[in-house]
C-alpha atoms as a PDB file:
ATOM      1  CA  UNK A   1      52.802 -21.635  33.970  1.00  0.00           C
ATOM      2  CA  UNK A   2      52.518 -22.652  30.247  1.00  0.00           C
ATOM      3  CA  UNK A   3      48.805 -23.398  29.140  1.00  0.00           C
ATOM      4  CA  UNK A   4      50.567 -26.622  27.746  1.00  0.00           C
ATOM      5  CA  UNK A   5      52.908 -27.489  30.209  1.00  0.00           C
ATOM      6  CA  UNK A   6      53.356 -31.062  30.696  1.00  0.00           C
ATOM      7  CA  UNK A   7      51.780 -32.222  27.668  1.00  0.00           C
ATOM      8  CA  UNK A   8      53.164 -33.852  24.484  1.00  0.00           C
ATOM      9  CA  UNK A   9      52.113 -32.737  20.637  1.00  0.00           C
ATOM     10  CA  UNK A  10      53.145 -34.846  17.443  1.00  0.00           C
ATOM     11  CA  UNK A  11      52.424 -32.727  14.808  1.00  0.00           C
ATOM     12  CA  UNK A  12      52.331 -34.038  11.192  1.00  0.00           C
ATOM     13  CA  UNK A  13      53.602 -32.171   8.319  1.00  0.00           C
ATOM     14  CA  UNK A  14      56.301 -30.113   9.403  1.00  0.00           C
ATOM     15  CA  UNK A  15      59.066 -29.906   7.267  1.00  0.00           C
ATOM     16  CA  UNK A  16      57.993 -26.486   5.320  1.00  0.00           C
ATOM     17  CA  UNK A  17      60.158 -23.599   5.684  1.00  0.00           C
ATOM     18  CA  UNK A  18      56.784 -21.203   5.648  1.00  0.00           C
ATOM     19  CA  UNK A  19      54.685 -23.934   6.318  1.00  0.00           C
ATOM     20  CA  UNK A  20      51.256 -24.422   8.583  1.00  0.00           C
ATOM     21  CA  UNK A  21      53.212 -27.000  10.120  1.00  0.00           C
ATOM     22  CA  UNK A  22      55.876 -25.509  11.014  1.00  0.00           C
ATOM     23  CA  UNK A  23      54.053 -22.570  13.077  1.00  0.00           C
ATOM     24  CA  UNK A  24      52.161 -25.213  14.914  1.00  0.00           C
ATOM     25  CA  UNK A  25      54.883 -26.729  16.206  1.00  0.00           C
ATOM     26  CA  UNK A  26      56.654 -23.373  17.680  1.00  0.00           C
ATOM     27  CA  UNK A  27      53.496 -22.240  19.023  1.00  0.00           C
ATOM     28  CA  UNK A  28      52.478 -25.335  20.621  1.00  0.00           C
ATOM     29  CA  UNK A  29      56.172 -25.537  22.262  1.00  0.00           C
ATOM     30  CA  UNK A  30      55.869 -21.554  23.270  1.00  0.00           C
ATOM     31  CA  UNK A  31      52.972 -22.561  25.419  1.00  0.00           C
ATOM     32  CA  UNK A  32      55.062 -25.551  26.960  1.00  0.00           C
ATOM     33  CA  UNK A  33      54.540 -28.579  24.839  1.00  0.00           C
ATOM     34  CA  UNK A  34      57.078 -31.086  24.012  1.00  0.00           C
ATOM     35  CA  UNK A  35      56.967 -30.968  20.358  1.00  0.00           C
ATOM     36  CA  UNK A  36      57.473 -34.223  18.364  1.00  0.00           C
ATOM     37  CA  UNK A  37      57.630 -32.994  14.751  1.00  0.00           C
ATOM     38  CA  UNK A  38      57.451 -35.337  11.476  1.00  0.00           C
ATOM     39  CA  UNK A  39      57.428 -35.761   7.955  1.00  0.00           C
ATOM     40  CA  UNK A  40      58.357 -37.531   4.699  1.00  0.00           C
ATOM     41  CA  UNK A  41      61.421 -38.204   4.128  1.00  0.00           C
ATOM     42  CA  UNK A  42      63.049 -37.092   1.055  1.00  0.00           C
ATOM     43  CA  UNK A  43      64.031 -33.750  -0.570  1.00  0.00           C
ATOM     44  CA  UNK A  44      61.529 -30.535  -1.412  1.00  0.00           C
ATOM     45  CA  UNK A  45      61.676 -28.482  -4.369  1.00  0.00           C
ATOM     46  CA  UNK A  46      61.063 -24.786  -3.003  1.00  0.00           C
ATOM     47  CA  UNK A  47      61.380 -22.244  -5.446  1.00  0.00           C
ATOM     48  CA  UNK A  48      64.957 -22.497  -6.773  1.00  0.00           C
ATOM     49  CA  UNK A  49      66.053 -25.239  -4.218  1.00  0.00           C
ATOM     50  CA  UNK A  50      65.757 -28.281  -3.622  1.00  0.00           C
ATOM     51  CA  UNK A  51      65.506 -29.061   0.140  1.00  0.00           C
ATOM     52  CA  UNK A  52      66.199 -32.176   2.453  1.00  0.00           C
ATOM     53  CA  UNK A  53      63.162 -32.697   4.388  1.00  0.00           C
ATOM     54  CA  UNK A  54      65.446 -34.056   7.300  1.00  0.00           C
ATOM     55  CA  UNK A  55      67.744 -31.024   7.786  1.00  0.00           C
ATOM     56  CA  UNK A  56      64.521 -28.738   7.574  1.00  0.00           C
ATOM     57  CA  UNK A  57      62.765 -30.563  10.738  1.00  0.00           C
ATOM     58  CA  UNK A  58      65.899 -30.646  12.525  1.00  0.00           C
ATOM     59  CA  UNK A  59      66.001 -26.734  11.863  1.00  0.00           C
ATOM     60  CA  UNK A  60      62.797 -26.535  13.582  1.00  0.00           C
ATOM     61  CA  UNK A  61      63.877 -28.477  16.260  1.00  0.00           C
ATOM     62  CA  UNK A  62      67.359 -26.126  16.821  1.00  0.00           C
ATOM     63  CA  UNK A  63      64.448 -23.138  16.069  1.00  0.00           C
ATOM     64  CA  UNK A  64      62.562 -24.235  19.013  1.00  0.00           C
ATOM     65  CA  UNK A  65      65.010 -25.544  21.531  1.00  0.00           C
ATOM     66  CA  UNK A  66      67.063 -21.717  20.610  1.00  0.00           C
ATOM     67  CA  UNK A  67      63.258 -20.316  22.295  1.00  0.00           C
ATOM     68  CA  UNK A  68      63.407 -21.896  24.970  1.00  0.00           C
ATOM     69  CA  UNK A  69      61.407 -24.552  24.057  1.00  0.00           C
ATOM     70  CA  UNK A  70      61.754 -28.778  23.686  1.00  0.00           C
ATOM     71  CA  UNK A  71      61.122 -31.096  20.755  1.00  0.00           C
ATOM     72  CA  UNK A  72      62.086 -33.961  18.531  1.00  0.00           C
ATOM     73  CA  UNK A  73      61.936 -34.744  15.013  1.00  0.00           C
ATOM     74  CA  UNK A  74      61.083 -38.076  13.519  1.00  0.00           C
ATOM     75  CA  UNK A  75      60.402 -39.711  10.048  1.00  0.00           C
ATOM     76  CA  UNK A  76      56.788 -40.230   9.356  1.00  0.00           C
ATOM     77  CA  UNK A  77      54.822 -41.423   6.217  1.00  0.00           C
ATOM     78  CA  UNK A  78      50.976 -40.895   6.735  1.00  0.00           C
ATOM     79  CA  UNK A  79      50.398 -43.114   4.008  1.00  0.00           C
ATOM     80  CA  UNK A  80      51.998 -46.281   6.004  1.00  0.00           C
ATOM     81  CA  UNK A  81      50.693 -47.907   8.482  1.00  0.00           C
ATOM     82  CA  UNK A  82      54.172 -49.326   9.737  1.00  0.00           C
ATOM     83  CA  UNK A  83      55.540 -46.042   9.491  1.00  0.00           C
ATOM     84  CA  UNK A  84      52.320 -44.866  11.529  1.00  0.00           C
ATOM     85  CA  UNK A  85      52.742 -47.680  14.347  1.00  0.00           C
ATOM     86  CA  UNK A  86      56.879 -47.099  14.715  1.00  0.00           C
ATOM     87  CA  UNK A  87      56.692 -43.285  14.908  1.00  0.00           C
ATOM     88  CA  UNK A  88      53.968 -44.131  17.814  1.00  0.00           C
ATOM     89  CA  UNK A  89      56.643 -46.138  19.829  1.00  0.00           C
ATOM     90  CA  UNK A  90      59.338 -43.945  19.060  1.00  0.00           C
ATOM     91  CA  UNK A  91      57.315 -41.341  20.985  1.00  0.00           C
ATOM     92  CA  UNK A  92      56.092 -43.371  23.725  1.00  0.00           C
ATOM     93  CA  UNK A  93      59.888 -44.867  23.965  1.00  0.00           C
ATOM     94  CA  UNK A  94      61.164 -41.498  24.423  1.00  0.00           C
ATOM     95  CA  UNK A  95      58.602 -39.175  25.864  1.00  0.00           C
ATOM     96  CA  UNK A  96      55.663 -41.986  27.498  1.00  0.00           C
ATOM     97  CA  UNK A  97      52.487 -40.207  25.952  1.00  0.00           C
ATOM     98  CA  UNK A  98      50.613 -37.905  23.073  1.00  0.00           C
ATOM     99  CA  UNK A  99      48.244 -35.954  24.416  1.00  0.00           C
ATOM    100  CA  UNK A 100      47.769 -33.958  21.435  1.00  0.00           C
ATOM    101  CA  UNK A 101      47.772 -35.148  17.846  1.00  0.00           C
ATOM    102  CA  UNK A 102      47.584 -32.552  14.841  1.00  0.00           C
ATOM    103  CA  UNK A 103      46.862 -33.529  11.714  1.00  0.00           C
ATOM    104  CA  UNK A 104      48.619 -31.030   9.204  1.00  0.00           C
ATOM    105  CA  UNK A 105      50.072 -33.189   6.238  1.00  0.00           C
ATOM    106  CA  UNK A 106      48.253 -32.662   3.319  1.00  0.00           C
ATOM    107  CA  UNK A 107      48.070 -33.063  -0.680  1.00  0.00           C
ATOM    108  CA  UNK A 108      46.594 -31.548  -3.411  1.00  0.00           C
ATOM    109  CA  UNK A 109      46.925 -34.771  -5.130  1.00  0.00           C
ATOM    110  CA  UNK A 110      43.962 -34.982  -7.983  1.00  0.00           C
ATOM    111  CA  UNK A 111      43.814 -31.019  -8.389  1.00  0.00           C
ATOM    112  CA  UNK A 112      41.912 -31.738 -11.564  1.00  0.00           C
ATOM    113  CA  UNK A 113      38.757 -31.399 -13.219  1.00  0.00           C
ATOM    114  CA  UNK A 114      36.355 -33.963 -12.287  1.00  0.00           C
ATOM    115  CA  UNK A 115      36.193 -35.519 -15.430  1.00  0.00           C
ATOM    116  CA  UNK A 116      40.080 -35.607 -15.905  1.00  0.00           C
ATOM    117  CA  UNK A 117      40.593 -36.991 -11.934  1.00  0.00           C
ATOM    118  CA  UNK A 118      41.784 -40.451 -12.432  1.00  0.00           C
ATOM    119  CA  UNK A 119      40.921 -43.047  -9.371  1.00  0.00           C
ATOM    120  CA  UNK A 120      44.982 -43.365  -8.781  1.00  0.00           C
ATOM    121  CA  UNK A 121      44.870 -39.601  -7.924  1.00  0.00           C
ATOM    122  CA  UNK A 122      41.591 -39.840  -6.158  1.00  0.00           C
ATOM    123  CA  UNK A 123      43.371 -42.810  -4.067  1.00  0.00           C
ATOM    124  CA  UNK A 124      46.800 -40.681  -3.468  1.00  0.00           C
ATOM    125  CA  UNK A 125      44.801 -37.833  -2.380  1.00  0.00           C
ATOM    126  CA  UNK A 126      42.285 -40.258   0.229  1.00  0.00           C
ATOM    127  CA  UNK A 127      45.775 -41.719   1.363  1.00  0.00           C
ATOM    128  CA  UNK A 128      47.628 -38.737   2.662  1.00  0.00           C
ATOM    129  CA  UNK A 129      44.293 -36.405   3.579  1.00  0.00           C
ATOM    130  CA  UNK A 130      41.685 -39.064   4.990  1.00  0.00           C
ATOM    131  CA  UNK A 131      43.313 -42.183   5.486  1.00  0.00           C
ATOM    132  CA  UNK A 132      46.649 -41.393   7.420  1.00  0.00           C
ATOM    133  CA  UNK A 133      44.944 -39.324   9.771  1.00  0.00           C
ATOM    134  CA  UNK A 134      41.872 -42.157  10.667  1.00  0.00           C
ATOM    135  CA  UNK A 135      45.105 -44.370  11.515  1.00  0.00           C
ATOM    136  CA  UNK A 136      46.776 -41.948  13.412  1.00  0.00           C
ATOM    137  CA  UNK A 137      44.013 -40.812  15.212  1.00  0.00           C
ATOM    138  CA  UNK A 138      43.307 -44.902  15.923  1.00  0.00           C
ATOM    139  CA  UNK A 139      46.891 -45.242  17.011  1.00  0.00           C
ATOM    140  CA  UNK A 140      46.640 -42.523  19.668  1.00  0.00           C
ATOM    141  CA  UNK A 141      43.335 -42.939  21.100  1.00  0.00           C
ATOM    142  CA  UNK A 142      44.039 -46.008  23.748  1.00  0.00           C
ATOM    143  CA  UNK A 143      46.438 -44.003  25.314  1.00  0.00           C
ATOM    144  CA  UNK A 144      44.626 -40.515  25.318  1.00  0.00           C
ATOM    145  CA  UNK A 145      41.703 -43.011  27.095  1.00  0.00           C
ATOM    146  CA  UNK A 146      44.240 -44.371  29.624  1.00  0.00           C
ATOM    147  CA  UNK A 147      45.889 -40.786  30.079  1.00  0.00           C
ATOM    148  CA  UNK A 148      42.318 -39.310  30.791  1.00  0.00           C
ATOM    149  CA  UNK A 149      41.690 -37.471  27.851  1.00  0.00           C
ATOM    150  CA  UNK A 150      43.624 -35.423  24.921  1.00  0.00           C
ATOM    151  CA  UNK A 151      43.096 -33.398  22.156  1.00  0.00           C
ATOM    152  CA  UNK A 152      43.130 -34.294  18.158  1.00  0.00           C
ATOM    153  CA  UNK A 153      43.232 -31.446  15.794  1.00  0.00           C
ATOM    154  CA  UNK A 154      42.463 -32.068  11.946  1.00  0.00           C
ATOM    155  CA  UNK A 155      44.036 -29.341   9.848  1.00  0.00           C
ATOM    156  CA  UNK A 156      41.226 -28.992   6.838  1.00  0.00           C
ATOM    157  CA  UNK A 157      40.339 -26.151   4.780  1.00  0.00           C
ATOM    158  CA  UNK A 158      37.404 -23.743   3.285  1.00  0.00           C
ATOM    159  CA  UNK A 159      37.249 -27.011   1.252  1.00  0.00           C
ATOM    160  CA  UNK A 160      36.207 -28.713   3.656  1.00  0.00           C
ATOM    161  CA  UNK A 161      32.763 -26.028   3.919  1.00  0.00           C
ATOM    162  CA  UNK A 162      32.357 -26.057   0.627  1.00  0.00           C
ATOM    163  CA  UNK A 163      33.689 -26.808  -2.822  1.00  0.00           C
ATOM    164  CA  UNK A 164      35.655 -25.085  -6.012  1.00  0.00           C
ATOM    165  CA  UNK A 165      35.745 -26.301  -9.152  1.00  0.00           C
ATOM    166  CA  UNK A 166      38.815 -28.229 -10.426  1.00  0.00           C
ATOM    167  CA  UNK A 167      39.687 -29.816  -6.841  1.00  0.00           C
ATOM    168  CA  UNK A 168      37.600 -32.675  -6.488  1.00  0.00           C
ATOM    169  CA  UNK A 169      39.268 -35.133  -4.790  1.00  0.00           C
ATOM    170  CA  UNK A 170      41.024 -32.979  -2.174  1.00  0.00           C
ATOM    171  CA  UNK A 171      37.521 -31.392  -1.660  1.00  0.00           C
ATOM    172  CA  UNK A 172      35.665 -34.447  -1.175  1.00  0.00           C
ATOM    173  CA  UNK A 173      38.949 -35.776   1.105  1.00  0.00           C
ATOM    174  CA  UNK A 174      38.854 -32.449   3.235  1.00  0.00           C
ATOM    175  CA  UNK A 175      34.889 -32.672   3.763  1.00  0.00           C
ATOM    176  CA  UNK A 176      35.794 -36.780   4.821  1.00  0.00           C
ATOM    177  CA  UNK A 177      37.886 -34.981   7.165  1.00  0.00           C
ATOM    178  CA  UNK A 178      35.324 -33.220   8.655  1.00  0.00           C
ATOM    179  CA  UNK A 179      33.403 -36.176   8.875  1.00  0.00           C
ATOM    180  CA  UNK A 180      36.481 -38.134  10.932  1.00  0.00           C
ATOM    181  CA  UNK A 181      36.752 -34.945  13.620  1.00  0.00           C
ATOM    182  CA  UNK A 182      32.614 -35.036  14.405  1.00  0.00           C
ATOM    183  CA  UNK A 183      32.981 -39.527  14.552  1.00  0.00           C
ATOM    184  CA  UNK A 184      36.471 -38.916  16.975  1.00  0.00           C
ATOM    185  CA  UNK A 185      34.303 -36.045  18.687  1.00  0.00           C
ATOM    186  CA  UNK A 186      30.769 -38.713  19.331  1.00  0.00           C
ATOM    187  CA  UNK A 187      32.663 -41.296  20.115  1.00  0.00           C
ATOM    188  CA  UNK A 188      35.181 -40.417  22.546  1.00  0.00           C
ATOM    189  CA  UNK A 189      33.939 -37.402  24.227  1.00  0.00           C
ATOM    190  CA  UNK A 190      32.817 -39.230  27.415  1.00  0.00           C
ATOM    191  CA  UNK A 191      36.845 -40.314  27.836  1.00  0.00           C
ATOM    192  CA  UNK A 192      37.735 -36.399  27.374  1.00  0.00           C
ATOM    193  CA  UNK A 193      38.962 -36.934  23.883  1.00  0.00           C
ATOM    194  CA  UNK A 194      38.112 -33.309  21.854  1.00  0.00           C
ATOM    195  CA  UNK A 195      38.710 -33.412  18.368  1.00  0.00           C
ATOM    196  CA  UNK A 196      38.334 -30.494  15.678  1.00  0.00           C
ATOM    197  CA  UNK A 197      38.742 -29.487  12.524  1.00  0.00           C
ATOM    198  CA  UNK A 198      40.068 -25.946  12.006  1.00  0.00           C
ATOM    199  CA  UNK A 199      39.460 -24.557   8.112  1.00  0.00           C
ATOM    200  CA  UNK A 200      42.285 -22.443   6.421  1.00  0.00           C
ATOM    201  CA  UNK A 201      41.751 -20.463   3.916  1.00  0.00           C
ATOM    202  CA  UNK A 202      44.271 -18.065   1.899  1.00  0.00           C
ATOM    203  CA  UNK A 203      47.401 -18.846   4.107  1.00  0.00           C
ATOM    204  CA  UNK A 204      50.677 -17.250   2.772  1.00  0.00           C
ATOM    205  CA  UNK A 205      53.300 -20.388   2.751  1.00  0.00           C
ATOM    206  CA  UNK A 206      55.859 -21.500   0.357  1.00  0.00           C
ATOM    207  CA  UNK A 207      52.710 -23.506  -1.643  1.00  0.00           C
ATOM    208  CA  UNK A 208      50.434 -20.553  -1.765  1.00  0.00           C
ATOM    209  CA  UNK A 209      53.436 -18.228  -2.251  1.00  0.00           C
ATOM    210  CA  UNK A 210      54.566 -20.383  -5.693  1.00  0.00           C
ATOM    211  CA  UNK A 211      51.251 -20.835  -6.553  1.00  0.00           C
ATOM    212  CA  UNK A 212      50.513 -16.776  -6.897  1.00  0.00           C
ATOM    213  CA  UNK A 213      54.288 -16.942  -9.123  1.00  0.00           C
ATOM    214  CA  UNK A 214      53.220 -19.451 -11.117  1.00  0.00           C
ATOM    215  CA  UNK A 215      49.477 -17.488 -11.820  1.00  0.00           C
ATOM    216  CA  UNK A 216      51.718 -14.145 -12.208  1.00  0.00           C
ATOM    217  CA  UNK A 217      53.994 -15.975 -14.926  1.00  0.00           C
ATOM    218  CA  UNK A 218      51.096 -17.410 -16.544  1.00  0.00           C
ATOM    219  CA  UNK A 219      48.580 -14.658 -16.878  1.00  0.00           C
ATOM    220  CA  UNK A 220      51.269 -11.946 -17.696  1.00  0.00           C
ATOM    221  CA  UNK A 221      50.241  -9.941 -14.501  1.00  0.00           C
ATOM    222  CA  UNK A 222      52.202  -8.807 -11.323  1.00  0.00           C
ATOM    223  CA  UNK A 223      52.360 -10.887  -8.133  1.00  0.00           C
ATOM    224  CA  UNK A 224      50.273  -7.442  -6.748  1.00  0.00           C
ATOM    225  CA  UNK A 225      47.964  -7.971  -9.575  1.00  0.00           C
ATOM    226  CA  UNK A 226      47.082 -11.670  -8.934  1.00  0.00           C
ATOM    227  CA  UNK A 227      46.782 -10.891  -5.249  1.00  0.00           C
ATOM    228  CA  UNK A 228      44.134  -8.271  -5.662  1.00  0.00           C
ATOM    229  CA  UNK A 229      42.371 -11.307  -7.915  1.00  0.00           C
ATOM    230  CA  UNK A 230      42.655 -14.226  -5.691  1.00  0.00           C
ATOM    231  CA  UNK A 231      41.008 -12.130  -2.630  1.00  0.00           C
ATOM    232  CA  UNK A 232      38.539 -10.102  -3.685  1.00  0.00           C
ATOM    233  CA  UNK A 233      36.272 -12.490  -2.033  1.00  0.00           C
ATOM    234  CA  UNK A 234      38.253 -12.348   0.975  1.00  0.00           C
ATOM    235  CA  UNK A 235      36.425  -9.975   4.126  1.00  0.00           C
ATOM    236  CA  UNK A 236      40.150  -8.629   4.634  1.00  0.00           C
ATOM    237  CA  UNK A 237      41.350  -8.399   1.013  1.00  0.00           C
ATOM    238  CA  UNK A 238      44.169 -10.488   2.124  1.00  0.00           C
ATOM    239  CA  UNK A 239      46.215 -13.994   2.951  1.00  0.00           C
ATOM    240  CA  UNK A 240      46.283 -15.141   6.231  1.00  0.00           C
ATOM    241  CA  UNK A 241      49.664 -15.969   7.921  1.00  0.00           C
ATOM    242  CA  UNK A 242      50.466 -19.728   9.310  1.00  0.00           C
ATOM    243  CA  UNK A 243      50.948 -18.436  12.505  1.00  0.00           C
ATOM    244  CA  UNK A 244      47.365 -17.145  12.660  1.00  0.00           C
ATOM    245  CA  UNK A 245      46.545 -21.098  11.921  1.00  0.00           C
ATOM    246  CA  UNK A 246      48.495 -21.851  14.795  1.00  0.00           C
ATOM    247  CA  UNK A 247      46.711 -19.341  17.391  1.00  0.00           C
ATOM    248  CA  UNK A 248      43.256 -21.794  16.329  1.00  0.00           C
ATOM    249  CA  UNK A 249      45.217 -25.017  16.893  1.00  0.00           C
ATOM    250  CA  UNK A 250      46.702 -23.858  19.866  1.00  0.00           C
ATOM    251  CA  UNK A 251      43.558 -22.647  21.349  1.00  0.00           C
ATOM    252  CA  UNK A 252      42.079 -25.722  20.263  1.00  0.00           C
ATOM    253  CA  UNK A 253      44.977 -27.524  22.418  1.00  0.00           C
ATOM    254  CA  UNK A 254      44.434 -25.575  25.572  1.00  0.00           C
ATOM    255  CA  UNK A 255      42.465 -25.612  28.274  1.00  0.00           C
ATOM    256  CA  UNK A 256      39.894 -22.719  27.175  1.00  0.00           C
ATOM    257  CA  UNK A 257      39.046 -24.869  24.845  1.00  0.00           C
ATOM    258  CA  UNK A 258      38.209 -27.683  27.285  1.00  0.00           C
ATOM    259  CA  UNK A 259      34.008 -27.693  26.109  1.00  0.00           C
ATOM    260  CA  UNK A 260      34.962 -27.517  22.537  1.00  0.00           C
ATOM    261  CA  UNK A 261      34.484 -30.290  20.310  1.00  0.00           C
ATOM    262  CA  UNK A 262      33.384 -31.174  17.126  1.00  0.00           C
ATOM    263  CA  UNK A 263      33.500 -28.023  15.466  1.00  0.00           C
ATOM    264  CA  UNK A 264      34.583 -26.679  12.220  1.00  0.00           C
ATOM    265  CA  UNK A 265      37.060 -23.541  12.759  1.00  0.00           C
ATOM    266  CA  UNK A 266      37.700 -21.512   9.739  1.00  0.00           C
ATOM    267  CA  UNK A 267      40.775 -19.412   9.912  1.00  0.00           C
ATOM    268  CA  UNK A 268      39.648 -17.968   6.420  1.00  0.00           C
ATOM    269  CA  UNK A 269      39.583 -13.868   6.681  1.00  0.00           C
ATOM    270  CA  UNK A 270      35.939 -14.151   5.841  1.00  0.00           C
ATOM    271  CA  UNK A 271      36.349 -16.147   2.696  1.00  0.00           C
ATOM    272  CA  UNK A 272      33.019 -17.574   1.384  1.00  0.00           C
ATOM    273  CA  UNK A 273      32.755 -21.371   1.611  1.00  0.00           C
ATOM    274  CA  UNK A 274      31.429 -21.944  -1.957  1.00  0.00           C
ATOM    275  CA  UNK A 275      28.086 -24.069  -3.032  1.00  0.00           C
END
């Protein structure tokens, strides 16, 4: 049988065509989950196209019912708490429960220099990487305690072990994150709640991917050239994939990891943490 069989996943964050999001979702549903999948509405600018947010979640959907496999997708703002609360009952309309929440919807919202961060970026960035996941987390957590127990996994990041210059706000969010797994982890342990944080580092997906473009165009150097750059601090001299993200989550998920909890799992290739 399926390590998940039986069980329910929302999963936050989606919509990305090479996203972490996206990988979660399949894997979770290869091991047996019912997949509930979400994000903004709204289009995406990837690369030279621009991308209905929509049509890419049903994709995954199609993508996961061609393998066998079950989900839904659903419109979901982190940053509303209405949104929050009728995603919820859409969910428990169609499928009863959750039994395992992921938070993967980020932004790099206030990607700045400290100095230059202004508190309306500092407050977009708390809204999509802290807040929204607090109220999700709050909004699953009766049920998980009247289902006997479930799982909450907090996608972070190496920022959330340490810091880099010139990302202060989604640092300090990402380390708040960290924070909100070990609370979830105290708190609700005794009602077989487990709740983690895993830590990505280098992951190749469509952001990283345009990022090491955009450093290629601006520096005058190869894609090849930035690479070799970007991890030389890396143990394996190389990006991760999404998909080995979604080996931690789903391990996090199943039931080896049922005396796991409040951890910090970096998915990283050895990257150092920073100060």
């Amino acid at each position: 049988m399926a390590s998940l069989a039986g069980k329910v996943a929302l999963v936050t964050g989606a919509s990305a065509p090479l996203g972490i999001g996206r990988a979660i979702a399949r894997r979770l549903a290869g091991d047996g989950a019912v997949v509930v999948v979400t994000d903004i509405s709204g289009s995406v600018e990837l690369g030279n196209e621009v991308l209905d947010r929509s049509d890419l979640l049903q994709d995954l959907v199609a993508d996961v019912h061609d393998a066998g496999g079950t989900g839904i997708a659903l419109t979901l703002d982190v940053t509303d708490a209405g949104s929050i609360q009728a995603c919820i009952a859409e969910v428990k309309r169609q499928l009863s429960r959750i039994d395992i929440l992921v938070n993967n919807a980020g932004s790099l919202a206030g990607s700045d220099v400290f100095l230059s961060t202004t508190p309306a970026q500092w407050e977009a960035s708390f809204r999509v990487n802290l807040l929204g996941p607090m109220v999700l987390a709050q909004a699953v957590i009766p049920d998980m305690q009247a289902n006997g127990g479930g799982r909450i996994i907090n996608i972070g990041s190496t920022g959330s072990l340490g810091a880099e210059a010139g990302f202060g706000a989604y640092t300090a969010m990402k380390h708040g994150l960290v924070g909100l797994s070990k609370t979830i982890a105290a708190e609700f342990g005794k009602d077989g709640i487990l709740c983690n944080t895993v830590c990505p580092g280098y992951i190749s997906t469509d952001m990283h991917l345009a990022a090491n473009e955009r450093l290629a165009q601006e520096s005058g150097l190869s894609v090849d050239e930035i690479k070799t750059r970007r991890y030389a601090d890396v143990a394996l001299r190389q990006a991760g994939s999404p998909e080995d993200v979604a080996a931690a989550v789903a391990y996090l998920a199943g039931p080896d990891a049922s005396y796991v909890t409040g951890i910090n799992f970096p998915v990283s290739g050895g990257i150092p943490f920073g100060i």
